[in-house]
N, C-alpha and C. Protein backbone atom coordinates (compact mmCIF):
# COMPACT_ATOMS: atom_id res chain seq x y z
N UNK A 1 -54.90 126.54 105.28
CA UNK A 1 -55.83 126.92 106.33
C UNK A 1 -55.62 128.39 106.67
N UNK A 2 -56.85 129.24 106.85
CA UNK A 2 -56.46 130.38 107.20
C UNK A 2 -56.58 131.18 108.54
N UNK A 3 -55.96 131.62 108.98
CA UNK A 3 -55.71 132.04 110.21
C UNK A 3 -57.10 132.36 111.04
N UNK A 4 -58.23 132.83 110.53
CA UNK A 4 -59.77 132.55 111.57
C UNK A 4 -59.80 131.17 111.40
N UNK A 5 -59.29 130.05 110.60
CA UNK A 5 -60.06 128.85 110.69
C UNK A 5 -58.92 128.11 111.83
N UNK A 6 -57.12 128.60 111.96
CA UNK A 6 -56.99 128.04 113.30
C UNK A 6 -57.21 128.65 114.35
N UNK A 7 -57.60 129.75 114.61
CA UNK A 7 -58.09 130.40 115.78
C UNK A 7 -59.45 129.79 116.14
N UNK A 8 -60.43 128.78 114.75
CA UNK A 8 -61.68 128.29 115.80
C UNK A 8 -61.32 126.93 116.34
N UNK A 9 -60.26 126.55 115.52
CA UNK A 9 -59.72 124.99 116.21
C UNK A 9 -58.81 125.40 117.63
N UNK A 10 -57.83 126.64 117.69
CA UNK A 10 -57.49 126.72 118.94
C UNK A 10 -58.59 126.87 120.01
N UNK A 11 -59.52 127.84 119.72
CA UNK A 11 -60.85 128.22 120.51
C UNK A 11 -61.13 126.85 120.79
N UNK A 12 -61.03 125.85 120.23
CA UNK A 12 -62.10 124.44 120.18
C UNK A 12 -61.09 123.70 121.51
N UNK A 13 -60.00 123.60 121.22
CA UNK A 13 -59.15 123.10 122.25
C UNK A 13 -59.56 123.97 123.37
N UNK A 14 -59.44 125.37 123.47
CA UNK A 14 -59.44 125.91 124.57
C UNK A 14 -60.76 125.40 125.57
N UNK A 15 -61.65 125.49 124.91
CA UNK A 15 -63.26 125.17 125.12
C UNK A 15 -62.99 123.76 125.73
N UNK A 16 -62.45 122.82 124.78
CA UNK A 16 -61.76 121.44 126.05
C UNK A 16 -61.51 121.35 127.24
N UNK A 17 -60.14 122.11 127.28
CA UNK A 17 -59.98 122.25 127.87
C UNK A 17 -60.63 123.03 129.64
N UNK A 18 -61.24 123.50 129.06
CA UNK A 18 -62.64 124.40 129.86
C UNK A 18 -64.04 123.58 130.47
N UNK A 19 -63.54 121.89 129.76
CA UNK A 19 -64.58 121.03 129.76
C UNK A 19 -65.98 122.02 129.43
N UNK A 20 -65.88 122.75 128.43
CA UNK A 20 -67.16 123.35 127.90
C UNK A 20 -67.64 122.60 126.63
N UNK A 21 -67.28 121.59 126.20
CA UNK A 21 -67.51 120.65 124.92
C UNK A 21 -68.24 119.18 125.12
N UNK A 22 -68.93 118.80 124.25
CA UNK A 22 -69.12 117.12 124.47
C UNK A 22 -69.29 117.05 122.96
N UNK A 23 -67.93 115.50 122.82
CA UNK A 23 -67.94 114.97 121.74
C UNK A 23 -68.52 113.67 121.92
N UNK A 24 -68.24 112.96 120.39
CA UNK A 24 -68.67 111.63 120.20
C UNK A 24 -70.30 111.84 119.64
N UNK A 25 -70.96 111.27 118.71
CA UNK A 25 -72.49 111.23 118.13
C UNK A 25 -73.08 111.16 119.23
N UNK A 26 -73.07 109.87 120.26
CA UNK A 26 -73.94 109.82 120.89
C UNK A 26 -74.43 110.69 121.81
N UNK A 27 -73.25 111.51 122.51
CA UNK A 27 -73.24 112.55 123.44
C UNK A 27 -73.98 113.77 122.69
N UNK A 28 -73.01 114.00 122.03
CA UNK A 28 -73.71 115.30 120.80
C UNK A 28 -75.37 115.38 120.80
N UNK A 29 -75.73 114.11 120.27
CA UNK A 29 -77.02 114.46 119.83
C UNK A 29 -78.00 114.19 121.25
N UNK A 30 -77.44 113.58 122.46
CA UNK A 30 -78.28 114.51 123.96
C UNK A 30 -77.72 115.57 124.06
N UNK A 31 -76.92 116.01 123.60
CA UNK A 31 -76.57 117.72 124.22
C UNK A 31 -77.43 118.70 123.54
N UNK A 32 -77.57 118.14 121.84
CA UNK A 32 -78.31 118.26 121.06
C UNK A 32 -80.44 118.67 121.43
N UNK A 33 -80.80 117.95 121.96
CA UNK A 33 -81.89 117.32 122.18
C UNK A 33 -82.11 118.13 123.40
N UNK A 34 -80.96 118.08 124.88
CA UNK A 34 -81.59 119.16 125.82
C UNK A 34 -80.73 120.02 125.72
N UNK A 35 -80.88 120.69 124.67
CA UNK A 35 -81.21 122.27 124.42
C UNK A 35 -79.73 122.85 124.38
N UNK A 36 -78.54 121.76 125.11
CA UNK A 36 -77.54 122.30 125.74
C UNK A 36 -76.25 122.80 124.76
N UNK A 37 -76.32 121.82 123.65
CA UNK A 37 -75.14 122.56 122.51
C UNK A 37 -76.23 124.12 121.75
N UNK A 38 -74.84 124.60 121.78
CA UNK A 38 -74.66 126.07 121.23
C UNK A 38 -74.13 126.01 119.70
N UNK A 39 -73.36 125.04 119.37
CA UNK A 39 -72.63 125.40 118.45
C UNK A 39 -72.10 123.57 117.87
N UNK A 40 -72.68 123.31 116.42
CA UNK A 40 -72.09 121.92 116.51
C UNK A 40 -71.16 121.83 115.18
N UNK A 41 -69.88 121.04 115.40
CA UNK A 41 -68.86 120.57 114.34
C UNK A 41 -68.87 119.20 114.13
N UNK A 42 -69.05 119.26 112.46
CA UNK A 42 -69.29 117.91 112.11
C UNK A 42 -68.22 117.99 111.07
N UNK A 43 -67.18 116.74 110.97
CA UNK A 43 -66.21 116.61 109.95
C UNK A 43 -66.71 116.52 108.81
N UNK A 44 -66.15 116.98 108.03
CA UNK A 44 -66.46 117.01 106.58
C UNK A 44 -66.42 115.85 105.41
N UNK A 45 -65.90 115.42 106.64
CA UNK A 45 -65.43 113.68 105.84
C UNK A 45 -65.90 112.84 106.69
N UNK A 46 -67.10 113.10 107.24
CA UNK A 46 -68.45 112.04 107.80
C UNK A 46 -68.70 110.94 107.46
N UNK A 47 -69.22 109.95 107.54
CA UNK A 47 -70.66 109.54 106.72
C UNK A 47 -71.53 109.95 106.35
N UNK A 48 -72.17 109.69 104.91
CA UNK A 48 -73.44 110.15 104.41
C UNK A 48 -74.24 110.33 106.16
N UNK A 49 -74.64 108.90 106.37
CA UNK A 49 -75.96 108.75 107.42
C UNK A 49 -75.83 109.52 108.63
N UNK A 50 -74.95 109.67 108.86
CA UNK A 50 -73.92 111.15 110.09
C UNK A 50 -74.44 112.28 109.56
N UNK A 51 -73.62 112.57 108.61
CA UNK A 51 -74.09 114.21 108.02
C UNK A 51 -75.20 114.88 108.39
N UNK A 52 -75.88 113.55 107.39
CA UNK A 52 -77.40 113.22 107.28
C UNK A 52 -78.26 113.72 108.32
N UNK A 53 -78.21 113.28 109.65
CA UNK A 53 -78.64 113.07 110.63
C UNK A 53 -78.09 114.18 111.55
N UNK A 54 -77.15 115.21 111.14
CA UNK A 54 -76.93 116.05 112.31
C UNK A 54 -77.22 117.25 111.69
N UNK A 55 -77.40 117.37 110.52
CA UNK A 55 -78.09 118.26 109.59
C UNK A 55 -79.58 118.25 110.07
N UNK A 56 -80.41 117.44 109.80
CA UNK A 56 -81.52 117.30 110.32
C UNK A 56 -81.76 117.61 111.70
N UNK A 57 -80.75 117.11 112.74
CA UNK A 57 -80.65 117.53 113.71
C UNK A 57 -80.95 119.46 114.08
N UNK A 58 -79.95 119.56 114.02
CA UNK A 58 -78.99 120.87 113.88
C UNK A 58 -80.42 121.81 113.32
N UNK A 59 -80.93 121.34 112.60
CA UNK A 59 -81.96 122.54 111.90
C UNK A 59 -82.91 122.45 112.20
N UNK A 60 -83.14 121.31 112.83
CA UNK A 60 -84.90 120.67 113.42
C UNK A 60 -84.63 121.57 115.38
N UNK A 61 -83.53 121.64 115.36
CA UNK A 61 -83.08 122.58 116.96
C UNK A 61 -82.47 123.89 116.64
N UNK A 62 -82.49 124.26 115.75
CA UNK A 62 -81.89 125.14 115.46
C UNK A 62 -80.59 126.00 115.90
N UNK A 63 -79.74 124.88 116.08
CA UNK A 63 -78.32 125.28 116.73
C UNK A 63 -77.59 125.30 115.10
N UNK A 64 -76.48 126.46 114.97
CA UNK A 64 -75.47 126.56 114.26
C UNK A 64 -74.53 125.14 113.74
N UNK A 65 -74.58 125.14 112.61
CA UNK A 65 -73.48 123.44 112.29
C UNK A 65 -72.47 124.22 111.41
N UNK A 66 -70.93 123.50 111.88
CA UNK A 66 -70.39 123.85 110.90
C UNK A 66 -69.16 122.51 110.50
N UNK A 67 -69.44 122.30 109.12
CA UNK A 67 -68.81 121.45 108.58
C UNK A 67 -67.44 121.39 108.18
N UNK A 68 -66.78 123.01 108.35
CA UNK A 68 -65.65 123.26 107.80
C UNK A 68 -64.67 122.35 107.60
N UNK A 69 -64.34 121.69 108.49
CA UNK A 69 -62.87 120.52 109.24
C UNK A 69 -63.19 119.41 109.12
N UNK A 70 -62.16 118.48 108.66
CA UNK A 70 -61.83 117.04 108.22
C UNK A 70 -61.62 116.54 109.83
N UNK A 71 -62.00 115.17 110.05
CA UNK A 71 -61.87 114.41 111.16
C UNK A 71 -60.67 114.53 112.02
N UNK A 72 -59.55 114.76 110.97
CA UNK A 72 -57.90 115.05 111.53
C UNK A 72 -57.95 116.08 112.20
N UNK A 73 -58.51 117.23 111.54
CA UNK A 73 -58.48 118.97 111.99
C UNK A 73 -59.19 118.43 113.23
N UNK A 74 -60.26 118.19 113.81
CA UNK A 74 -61.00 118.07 114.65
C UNK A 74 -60.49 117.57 116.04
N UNK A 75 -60.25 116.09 115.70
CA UNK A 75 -59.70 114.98 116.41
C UNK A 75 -58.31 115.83 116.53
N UNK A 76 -57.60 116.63 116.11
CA UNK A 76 -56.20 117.42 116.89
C UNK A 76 -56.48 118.57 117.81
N UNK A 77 -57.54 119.17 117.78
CA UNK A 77 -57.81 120.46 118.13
C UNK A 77 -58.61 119.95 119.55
N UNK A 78 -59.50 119.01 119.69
CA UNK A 78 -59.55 118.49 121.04
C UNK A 78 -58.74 117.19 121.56
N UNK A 79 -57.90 116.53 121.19
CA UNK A 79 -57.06 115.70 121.37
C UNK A 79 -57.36 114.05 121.67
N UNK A 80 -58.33 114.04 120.61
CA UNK A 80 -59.07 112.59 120.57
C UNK A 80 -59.75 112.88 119.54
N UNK A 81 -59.88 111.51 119.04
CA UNK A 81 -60.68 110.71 117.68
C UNK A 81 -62.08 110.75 117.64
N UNK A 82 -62.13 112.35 117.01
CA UNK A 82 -63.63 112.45 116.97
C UNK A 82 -64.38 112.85 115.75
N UNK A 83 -65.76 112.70 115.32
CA UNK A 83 -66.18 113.33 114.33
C UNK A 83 -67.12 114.39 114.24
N UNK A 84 -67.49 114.00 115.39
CA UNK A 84 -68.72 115.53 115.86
C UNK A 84 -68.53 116.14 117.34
N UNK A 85 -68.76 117.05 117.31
CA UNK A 85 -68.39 117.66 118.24
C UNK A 85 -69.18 119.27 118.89
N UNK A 86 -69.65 119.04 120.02
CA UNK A 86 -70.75 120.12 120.49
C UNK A 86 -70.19 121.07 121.21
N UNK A 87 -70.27 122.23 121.32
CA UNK A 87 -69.52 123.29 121.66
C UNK A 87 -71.08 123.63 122.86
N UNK A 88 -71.27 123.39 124.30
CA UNK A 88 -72.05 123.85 125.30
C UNK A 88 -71.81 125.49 125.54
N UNK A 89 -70.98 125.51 125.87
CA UNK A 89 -70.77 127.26 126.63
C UNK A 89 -71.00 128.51 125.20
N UNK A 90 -71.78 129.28 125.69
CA UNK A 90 -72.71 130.27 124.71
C UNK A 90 -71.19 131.21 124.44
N UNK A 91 -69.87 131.58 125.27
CA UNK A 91 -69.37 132.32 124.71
C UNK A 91 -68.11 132.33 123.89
N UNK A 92 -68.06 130.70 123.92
CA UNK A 92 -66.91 130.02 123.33
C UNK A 92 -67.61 130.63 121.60
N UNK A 93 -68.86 129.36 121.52
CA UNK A 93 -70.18 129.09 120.19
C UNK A 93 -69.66 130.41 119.63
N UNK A 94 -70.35 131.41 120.39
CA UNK A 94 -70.45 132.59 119.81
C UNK A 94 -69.14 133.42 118.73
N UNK A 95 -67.86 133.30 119.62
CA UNK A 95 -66.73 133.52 118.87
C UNK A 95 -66.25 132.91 117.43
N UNK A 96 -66.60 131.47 117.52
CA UNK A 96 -66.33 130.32 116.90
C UNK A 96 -67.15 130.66 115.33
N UNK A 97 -68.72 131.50 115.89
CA UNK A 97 -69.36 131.34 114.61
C UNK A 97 -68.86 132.95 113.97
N UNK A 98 -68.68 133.97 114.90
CA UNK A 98 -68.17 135.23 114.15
C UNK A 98 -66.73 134.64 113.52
N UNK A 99 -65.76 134.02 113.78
CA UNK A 99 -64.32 133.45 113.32
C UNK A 99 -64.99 132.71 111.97
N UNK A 100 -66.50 131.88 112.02
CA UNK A 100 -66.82 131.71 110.75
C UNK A 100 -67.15 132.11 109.81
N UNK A 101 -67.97 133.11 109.96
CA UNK A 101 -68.44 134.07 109.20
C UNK A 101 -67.31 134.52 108.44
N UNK A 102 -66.21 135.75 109.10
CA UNK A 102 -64.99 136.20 108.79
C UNK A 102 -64.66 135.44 107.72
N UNK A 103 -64.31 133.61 107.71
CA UNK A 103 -63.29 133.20 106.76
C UNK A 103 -64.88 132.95 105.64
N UNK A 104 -66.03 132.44 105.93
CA UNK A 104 -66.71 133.07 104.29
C UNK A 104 -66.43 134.02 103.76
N UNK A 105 -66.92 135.07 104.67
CA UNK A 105 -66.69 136.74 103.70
C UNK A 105 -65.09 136.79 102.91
N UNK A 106 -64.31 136.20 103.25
CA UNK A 106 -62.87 136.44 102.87
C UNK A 106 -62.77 135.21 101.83
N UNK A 107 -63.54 134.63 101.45
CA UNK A 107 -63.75 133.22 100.56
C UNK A 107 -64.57 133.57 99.74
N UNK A 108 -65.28 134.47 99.73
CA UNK A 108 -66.65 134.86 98.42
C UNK A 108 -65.32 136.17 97.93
């Protein structure tokens, strides 16, 4: 793992901690829907019909998805058993997706 990818899982805890997050599918996809996620993480080791469906999501609202992290990475970084996960507050999102960018460019 490289050092922007634990700085967006610490960011992700921090954001928890900040109660600036809502996990779990069901929550996600109303946070989803009114307008309110900024930024969404979906484990990489989903379900097809999950993926599926927050992909569609995610692009039909046009909020940022990022798949990077396995259920473990996830479920440690906010401290519960989760697979998706919505990032609300615009200035957490925002960091989270420049920290993403960074580890592409350093991966191509």
């Amino acid at each position: 793992m490289t050092a922007s990818e634990q700085q967006i899982l610490n960011l992700l805890g921090l954001a928890r901690r900040a109660r600036q997050i809502t996990a779990g599918e069901g929550l996600v996809l109303k946070s989803i829907r009114n307008h309110q996620a900024k930024l969404v993480f979906l484990a990489a080791d989903a379900g097809h019909s999950t993926v599926k469906q927050f992909i569609n999501k995610c692009n039909y609202y046009e909020i940022p998805l990022i798949c990077r992290f396995n259920k473990a990475e996830l479920s440690q970084a906010i401290g519960q058993a989760r697979t998706v996960v919505a990032v609300e507050q615009a200035g957490f999102a925002k960091r989270m997706i420049e920290l993403s960018n960074d580890v592409e460019e350093t991966t191509k």
